[in-house]
C-alpha atoms as a PDB file:
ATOM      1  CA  UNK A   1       0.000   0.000   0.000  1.00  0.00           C
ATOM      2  CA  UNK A   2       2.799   2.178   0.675  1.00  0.00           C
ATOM      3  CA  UNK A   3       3.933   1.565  -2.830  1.00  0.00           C
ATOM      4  CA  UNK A   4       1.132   2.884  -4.024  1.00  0.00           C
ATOM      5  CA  UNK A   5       0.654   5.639  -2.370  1.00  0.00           C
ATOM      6  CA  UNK A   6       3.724   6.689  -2.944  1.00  0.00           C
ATOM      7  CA  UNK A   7       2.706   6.267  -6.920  1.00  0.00           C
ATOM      8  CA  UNK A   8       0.027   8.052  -5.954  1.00  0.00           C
ATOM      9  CA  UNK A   9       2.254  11.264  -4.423  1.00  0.00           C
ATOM     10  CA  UNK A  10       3.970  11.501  -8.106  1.00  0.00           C
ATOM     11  CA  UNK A  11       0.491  11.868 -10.027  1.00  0.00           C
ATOM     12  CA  UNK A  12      -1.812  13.717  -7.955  1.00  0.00           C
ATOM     13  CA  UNK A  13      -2.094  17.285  -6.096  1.00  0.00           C
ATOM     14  CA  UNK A  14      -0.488  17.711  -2.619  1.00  0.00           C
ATOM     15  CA  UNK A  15      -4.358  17.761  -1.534  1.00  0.00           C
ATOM     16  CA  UNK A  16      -5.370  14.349  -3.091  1.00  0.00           C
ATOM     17  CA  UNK A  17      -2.438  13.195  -1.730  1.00  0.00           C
ATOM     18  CA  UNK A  18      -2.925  13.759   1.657  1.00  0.00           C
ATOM     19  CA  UNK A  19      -6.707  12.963   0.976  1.00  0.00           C
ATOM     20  CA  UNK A  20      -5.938   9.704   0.658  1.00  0.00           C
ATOM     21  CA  UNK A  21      -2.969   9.044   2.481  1.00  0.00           C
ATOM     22  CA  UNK A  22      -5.323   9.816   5.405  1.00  0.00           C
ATOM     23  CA  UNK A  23      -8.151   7.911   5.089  1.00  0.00           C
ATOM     24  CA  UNK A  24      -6.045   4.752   4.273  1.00  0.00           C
ATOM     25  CA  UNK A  25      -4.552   5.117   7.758  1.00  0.00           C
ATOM     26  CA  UNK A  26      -7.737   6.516   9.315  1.00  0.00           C
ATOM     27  CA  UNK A  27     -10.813   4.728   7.443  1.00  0.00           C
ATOM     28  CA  UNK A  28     -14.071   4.619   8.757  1.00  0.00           C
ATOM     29  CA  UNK A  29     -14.267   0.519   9.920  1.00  0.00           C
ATOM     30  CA  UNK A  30     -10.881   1.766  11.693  1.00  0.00           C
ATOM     31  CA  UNK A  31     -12.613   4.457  13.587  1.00  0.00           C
ATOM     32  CA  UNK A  32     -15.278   3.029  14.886  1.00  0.00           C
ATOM     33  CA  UNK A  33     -13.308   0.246  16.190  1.00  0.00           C
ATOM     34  CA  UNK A  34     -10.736   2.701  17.721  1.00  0.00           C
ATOM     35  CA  UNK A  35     -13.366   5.202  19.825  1.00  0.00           C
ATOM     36  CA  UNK A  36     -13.357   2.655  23.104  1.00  0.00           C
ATOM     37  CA  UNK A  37      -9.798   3.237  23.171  1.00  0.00           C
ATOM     38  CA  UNK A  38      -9.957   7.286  22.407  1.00  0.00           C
ATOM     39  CA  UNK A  39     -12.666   7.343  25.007  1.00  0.00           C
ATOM     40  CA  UNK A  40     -10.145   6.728  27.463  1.00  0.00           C
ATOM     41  CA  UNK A  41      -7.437   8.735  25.817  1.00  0.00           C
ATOM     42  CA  UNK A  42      -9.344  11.792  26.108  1.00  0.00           C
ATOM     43  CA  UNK A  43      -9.586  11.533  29.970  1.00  0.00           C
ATOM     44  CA  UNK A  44      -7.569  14.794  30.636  1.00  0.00           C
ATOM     45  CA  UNK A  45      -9.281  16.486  27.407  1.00  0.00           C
ATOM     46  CA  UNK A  46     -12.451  15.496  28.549  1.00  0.00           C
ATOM     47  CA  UNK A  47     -12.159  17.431  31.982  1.00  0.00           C
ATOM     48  CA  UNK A  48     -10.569  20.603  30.173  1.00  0.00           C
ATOM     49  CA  UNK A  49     -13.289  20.689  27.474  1.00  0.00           C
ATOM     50  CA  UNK A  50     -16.322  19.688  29.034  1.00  0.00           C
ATOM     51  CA  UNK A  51     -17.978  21.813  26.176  1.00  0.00           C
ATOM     52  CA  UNK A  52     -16.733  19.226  23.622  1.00  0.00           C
ATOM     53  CA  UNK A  53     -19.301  15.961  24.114  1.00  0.00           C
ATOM     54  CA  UNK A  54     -17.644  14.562  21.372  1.00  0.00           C
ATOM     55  CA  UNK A  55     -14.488  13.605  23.865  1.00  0.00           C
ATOM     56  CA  UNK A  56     -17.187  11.047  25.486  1.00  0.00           C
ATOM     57  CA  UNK A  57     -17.913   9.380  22.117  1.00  0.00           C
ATOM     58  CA  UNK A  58     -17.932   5.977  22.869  1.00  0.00           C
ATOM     59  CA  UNK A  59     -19.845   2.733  20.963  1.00  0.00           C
ATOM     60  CA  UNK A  60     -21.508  -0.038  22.634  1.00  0.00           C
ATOM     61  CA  UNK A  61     -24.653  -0.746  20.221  1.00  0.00           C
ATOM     62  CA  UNK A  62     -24.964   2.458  18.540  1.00  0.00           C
ATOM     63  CA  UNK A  63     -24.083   3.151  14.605  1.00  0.00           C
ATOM     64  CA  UNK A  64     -20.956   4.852  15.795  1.00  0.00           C
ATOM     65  CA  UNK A  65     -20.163   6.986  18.978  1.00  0.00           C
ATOM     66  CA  UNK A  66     -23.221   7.904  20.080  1.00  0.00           C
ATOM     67  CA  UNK A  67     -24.055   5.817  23.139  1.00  0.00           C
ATOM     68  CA  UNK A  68     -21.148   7.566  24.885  1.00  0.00           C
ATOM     69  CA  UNK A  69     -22.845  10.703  23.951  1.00  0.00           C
ATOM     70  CA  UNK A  70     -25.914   9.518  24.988  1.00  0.00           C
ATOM     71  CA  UNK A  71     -24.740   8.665  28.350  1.00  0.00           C
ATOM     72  CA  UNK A  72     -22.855  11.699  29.027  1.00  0.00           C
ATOM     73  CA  UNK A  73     -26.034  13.899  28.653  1.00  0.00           C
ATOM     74  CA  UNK A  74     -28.132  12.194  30.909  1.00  0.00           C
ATOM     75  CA  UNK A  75     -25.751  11.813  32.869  1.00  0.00           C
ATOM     76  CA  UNK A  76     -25.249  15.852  33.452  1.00  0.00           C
ATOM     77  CA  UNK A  77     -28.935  16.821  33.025  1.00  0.00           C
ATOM     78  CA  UNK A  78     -30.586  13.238  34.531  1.00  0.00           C
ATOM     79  CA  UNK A  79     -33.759  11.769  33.700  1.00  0.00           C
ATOM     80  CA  UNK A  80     -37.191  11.400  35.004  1.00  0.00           C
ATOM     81  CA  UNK A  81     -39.247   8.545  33.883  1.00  0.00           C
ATOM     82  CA  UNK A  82     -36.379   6.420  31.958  1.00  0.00           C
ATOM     83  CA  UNK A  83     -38.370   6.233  28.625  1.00  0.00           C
ATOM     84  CA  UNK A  84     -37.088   6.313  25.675  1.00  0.00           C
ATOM     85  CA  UNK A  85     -38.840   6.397  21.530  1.00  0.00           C
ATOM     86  CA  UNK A  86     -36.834   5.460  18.592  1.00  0.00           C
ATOM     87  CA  UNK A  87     -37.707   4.562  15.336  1.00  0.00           C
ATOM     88  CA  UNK A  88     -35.632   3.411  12.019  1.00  0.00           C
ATOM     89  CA  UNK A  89     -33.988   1.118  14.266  1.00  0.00           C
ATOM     90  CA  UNK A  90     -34.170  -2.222  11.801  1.00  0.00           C
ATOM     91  CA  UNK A  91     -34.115  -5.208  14.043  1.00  0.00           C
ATOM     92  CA  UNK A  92     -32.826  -3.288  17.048  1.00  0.00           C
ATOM     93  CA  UNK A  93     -29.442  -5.087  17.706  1.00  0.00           C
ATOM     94  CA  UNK A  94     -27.485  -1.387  16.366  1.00  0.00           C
ATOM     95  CA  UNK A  95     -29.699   1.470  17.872  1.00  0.00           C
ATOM     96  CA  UNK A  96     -28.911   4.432  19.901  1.00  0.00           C
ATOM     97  CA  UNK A  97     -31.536   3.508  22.944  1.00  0.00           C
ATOM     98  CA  UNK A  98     -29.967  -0.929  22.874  1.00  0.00           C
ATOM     99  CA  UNK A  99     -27.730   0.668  26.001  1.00  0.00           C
ATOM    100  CA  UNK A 100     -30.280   2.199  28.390  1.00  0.00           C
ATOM    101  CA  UNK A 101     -32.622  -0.868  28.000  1.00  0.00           C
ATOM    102  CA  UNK A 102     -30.052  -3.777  28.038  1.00  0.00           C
ATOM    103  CA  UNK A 103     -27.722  -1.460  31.007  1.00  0.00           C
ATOM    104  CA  UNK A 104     -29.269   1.271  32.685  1.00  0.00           C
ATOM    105  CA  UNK A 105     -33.388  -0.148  33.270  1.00  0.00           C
ATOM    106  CA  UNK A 106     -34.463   1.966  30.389  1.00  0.00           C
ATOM    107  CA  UNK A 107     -38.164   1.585  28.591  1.00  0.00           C
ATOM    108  CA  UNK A 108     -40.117   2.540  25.620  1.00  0.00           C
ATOM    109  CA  UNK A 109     -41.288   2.062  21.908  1.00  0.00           C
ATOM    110  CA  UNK A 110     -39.129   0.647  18.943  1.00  0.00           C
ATOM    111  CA  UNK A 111     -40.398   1.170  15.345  1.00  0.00           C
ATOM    112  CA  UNK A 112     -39.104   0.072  11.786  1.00  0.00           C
ATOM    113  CA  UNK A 113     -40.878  -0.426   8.715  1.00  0.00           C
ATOM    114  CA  UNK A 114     -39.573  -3.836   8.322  1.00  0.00           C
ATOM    115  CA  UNK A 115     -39.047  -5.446  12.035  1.00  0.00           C
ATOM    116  CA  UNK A 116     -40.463  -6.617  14.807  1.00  0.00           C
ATOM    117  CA  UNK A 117     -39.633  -8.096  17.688  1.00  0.00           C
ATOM    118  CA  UNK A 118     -42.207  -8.003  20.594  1.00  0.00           C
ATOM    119  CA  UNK A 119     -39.691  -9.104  23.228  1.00  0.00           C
ATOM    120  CA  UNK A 120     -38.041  -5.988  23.061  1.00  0.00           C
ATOM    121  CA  UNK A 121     -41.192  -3.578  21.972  1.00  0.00           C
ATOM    122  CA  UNK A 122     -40.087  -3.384  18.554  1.00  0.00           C
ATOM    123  CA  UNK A 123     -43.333  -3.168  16.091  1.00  0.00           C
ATOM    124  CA  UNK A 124     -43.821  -2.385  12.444  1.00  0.00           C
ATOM    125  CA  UNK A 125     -44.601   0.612  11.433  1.00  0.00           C
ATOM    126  CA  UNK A 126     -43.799   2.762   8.686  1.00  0.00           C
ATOM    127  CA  UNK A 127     -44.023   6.370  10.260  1.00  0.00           C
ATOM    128  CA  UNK A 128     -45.239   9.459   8.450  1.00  0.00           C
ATOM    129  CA  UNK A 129     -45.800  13.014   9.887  1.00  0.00           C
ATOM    130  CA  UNK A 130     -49.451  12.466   9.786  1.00  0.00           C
ATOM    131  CA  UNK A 131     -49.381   9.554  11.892  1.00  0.00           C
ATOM    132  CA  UNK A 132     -45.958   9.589  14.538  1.00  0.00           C
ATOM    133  CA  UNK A 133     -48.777  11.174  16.928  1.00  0.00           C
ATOM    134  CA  UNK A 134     -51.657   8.792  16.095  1.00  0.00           C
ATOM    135  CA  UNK A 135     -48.839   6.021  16.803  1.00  0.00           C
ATOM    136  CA  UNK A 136     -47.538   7.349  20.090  1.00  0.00           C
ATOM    137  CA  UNK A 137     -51.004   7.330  21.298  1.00  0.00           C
ATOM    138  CA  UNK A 138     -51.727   3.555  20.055  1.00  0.00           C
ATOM    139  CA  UNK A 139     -48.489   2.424  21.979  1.00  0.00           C
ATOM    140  CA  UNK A 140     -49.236   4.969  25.260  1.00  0.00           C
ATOM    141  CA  UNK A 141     -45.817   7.172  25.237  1.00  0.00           C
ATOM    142  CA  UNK A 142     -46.576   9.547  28.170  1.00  0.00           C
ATOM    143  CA  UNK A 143     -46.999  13.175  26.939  1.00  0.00           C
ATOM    144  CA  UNK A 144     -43.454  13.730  28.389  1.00  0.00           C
ATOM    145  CA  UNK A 145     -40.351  11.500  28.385  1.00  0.00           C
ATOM    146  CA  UNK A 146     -37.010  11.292  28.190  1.00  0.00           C
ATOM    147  CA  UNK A 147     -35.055  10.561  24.810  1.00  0.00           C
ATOM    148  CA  UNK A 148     -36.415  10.591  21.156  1.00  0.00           C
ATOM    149  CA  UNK A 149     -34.506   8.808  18.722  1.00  0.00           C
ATOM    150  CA  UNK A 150     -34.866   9.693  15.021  1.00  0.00           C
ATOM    151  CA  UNK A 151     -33.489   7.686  12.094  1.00  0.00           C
ATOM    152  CA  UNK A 152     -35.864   7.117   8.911  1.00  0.00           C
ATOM    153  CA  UNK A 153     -33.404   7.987   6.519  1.00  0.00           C
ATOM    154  CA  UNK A 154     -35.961  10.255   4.386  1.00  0.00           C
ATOM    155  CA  UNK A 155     -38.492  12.522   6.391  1.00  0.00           C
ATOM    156  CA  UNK A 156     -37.003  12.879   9.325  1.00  0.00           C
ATOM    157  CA  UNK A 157     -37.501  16.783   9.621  1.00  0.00           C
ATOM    158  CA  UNK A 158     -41.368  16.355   8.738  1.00  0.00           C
ATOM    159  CA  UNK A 159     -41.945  13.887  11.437  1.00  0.00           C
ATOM    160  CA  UNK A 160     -40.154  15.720  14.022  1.00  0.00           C
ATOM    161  CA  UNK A 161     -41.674  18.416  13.354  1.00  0.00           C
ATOM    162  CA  UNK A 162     -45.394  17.100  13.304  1.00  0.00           C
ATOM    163  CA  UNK A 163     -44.634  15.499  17.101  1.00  0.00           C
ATOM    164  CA  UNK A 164     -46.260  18.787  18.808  1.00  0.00           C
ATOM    165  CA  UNK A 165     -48.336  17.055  21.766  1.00  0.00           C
ATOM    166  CA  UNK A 166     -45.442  15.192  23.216  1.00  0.00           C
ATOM    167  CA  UNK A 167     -42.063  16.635  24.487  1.00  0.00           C
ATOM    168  CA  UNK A 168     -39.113  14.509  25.010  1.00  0.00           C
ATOM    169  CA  UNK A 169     -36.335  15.926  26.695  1.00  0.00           C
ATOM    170  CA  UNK A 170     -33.327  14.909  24.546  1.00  0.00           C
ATOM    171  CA  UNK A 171     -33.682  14.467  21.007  1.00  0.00           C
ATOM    172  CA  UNK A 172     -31.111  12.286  18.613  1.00  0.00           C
ATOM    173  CA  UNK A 173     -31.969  12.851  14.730  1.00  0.00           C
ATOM    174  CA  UNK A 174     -30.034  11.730  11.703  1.00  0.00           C
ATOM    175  CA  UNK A 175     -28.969  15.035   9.123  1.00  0.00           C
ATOM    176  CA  UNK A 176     -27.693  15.581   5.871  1.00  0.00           C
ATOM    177  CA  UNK A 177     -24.106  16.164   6.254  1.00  0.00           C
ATOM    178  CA  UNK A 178     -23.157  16.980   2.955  1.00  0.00           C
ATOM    179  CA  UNK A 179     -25.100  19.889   2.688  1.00  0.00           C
ATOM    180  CA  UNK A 180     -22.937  22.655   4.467  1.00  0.00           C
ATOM    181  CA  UNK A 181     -23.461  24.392   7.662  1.00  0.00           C
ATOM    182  CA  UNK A 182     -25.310  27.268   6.683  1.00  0.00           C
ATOM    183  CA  UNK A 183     -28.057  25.706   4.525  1.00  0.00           C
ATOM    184  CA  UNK A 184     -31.950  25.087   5.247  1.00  0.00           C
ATOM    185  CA  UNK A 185     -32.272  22.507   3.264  1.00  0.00           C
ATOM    186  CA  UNK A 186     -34.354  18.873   2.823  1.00  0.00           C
ATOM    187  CA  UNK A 187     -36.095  16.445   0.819  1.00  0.00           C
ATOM    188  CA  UNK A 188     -39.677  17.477  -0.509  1.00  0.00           C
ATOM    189  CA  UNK A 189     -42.136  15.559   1.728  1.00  0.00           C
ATOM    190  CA  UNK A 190     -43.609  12.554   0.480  1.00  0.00           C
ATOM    191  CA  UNK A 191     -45.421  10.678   2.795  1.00  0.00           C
ATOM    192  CA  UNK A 192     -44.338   7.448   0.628  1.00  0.00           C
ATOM    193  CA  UNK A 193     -40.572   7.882   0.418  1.00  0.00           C
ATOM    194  CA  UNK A 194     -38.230   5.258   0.701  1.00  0.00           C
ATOM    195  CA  UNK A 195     -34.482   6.294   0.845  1.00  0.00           C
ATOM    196  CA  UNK A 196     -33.154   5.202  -2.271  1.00  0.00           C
ATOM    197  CA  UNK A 197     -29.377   4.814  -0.932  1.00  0.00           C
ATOM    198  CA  UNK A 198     -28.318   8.517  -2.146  1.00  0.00           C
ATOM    199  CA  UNK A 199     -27.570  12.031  -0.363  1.00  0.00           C
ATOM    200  CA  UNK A 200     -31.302  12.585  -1.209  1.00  0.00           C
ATOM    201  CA  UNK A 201     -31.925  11.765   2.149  1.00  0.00           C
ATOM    202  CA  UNK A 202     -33.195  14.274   5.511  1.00  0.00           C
ATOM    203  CA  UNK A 203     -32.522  17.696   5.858  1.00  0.00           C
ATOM    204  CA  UNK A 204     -28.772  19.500   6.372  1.00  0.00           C
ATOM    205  CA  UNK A 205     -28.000  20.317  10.199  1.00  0.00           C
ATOM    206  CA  UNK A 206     -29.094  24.179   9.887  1.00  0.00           C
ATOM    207  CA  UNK A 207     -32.623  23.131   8.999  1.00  0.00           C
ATOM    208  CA  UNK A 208     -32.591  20.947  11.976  1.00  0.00           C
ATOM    209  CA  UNK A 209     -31.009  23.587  14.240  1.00  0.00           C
ATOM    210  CA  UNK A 210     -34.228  26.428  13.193  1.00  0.00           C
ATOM    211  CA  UNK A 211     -36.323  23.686  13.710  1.00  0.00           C
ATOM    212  CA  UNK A 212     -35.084  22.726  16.750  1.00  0.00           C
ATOM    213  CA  UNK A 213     -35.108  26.555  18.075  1.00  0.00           C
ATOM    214  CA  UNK A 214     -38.719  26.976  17.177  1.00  0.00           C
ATOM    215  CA  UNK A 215     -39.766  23.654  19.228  1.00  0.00           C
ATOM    216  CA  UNK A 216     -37.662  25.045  22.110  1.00  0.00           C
ATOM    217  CA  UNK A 217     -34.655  23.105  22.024  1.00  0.00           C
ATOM    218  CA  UNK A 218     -30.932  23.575  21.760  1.00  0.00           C
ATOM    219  CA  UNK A 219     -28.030  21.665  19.578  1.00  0.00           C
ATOM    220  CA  UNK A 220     -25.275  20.522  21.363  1.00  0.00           C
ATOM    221  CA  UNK A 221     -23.027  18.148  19.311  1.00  0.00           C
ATOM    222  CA  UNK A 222     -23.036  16.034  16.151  1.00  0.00           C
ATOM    223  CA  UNK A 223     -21.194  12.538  15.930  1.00  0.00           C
ATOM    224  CA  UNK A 224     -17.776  12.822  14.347  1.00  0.00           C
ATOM    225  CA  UNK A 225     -19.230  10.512  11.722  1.00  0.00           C
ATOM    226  CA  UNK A 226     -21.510  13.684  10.544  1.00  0.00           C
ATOM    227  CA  UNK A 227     -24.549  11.005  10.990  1.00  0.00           C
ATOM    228  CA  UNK A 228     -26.617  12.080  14.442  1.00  0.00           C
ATOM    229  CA  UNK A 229     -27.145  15.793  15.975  1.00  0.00           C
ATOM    230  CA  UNK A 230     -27.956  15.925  19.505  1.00  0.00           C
ATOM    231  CA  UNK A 231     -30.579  18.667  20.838  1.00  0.00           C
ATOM    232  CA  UNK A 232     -31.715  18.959  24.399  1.00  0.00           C
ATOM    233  CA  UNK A 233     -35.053  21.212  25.856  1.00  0.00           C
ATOM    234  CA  UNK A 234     -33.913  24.359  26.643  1.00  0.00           C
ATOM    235  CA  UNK A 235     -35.341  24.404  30.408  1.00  0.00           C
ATOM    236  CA  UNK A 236     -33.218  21.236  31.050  1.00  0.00           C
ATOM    237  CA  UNK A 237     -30.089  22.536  29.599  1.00  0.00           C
ATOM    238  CA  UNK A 238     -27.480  23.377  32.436  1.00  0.00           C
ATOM    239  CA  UNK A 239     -23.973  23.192  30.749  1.00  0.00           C
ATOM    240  CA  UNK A 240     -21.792  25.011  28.110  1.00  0.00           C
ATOM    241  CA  UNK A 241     -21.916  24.316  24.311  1.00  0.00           C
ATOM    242  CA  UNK A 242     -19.488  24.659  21.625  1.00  0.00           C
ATOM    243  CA  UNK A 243     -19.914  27.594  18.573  1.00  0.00           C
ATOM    244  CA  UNK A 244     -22.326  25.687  16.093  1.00  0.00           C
ATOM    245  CA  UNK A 245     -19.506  25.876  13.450  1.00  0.00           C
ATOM    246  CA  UNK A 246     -17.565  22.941  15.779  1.00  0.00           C
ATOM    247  CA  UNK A 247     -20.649  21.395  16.623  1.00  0.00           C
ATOM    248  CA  UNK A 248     -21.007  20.336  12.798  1.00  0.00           C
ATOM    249  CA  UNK A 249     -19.526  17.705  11.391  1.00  0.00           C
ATOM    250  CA  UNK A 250     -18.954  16.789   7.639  1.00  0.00           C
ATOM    251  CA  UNK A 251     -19.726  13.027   6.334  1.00  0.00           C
ATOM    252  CA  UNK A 252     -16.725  10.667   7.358  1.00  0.00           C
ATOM    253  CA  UNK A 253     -18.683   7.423   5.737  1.00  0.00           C
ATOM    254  CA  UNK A 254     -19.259   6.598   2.096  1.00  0.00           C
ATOM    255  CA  UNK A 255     -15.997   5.881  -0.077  1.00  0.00           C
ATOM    256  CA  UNK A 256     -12.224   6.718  -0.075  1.00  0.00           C
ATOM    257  CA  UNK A 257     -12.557   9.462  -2.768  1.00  0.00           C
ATOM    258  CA  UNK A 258     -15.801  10.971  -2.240  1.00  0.00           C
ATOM    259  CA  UNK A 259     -17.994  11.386   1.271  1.00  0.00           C
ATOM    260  CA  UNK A 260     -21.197  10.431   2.305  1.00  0.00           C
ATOM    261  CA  UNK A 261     -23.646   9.075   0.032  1.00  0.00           C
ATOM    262  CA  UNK A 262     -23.534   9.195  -3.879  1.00  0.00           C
ATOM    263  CA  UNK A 263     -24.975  12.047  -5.039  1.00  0.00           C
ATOM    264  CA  UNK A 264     -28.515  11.769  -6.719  1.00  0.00           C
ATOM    265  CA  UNK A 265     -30.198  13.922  -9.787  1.00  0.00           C
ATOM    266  CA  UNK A 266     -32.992  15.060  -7.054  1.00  0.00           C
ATOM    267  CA  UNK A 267     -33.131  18.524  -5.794  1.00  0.00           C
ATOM    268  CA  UNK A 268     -33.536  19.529  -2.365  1.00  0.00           C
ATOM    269  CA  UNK A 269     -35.983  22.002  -1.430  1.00  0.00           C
ATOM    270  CA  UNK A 270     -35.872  25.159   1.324  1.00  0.00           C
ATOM    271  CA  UNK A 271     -37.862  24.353   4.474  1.00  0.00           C
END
């Protein structure tokens, strides 16, 4: 490999170059299994920058880091009633709620379109923004709880914002990383959209962030795989944040030359 990178250094820019020369030695199967050992690296960063809840990234279950992150919230703002409501989840073994159930006593509701699994409260259900509330009163999630978990891979945005009558306290929701910081964008809503494997997928973090303002809640950190955003109610906040230009992340998954999803002939709209 070194061969050909060094090939590699004769033919391309000093960028492309070092594009690749880094994610060779850095790619993404490689992270993932290094952030239980960077968890406990960052010990003295951690207590320095207690701003930075990416220093408590940490996977158990979750896609990437985000039961560390997870954990760390609650465990600065606490919880109430131990509930939890996540859907996208697919059969439930890689979620970002597996670790409160399985560890910490946690409840709630699982949904997927294509799973269930009644042991663990996992039903089928393929959620729209006219029915996430009709569905939340079928399964009996109390008016407030404790952690919303967001991962549809298409109208996410829509469905968060149709859940009006219920208020979770922390909210985890999948974005658009490749669209950059300072855009309001998403997909057009279609209550019959299926993510078709592109980056016409969501809505781009700054969408997320005015919607998130408007519902009375606060972003406080992204994954460093640019996949989840974290948001927390505003009257349970108690702790710095970092500038929203850190808190963003760009897409570290997809392939060695390009980032996040392959790009698709769609257009994404303002919302």
């Amino acid at each position: 490999m070194k061969k050909v990178l060094n090939m590699l250094h004769k033919i391309l820019p000093t960028k492309g170059y070092s594009f690749l020369k880094y994610y060779y030695r850095y790619p993404l199967y490689s992270y993932r299994k290094k952030i239980n050992y960077l968890y406990k690296k960052n010990k003295q960063k951690r207590e320095k920058y207690p701003e930075n809840l990416n220093l408590w990234e940490r996977k158990f279950y979750s896609q990437n880091g985000e039961d560390g992150i997870t954990l760390e919230i609650f465990n600065r703002i606490g919880t109430t009633n131990k509930y939890y409501v996540e859907f996208g989840t697919e059969d439930g073994k890689e979620c970002n709620t597996r670790i409160l159930r399985e560890k910490f006593g946690w409840k709630g509701l699982l949904m997927d379109g294509s799973y269930e699994n009644k042991k663990i409260n996992l039903n089928k259900e393929f959620i729209t923004a006219e029915n996430i509330e009709k569905l939340f009163k079928k399964y009996k999630v109390p008016k407030k709880f404790d952690l919303l978990s967001i991962d549809i891979d298409s109208n996410d945005y829509y469905v968060w914002k149709a859940i009006k009558n219920y208020s979770p306290r922390v909210v985890i929701i999948e974005y658009n990383s490749k669209i950059s910081l300072n855009k309001s964008l998403g997909i057009k809503y279609d209550p019959n959209h299926r993510w078709d494997g592109t980056d016409y997928m969501g809505a781009s973090l700054f969408a997320l962030k005015k919607l998130g303002n408007k519902k009375g809640y606060t972003l406080v950190c992204c994954d460093n795989v640019g996949c989840n955003a974290f948001f927390i109610r505003n009257d349970v906040l108690n702790f710095k944040i970092q500038p929203y230009n850190r808190i963003y992340k760009k897409p570290k998954y997809g392939n060695l030359i390009k980032r996040g999803h392959p790009k698709s002939k769609k257009k994404m709209v303002r919302v």
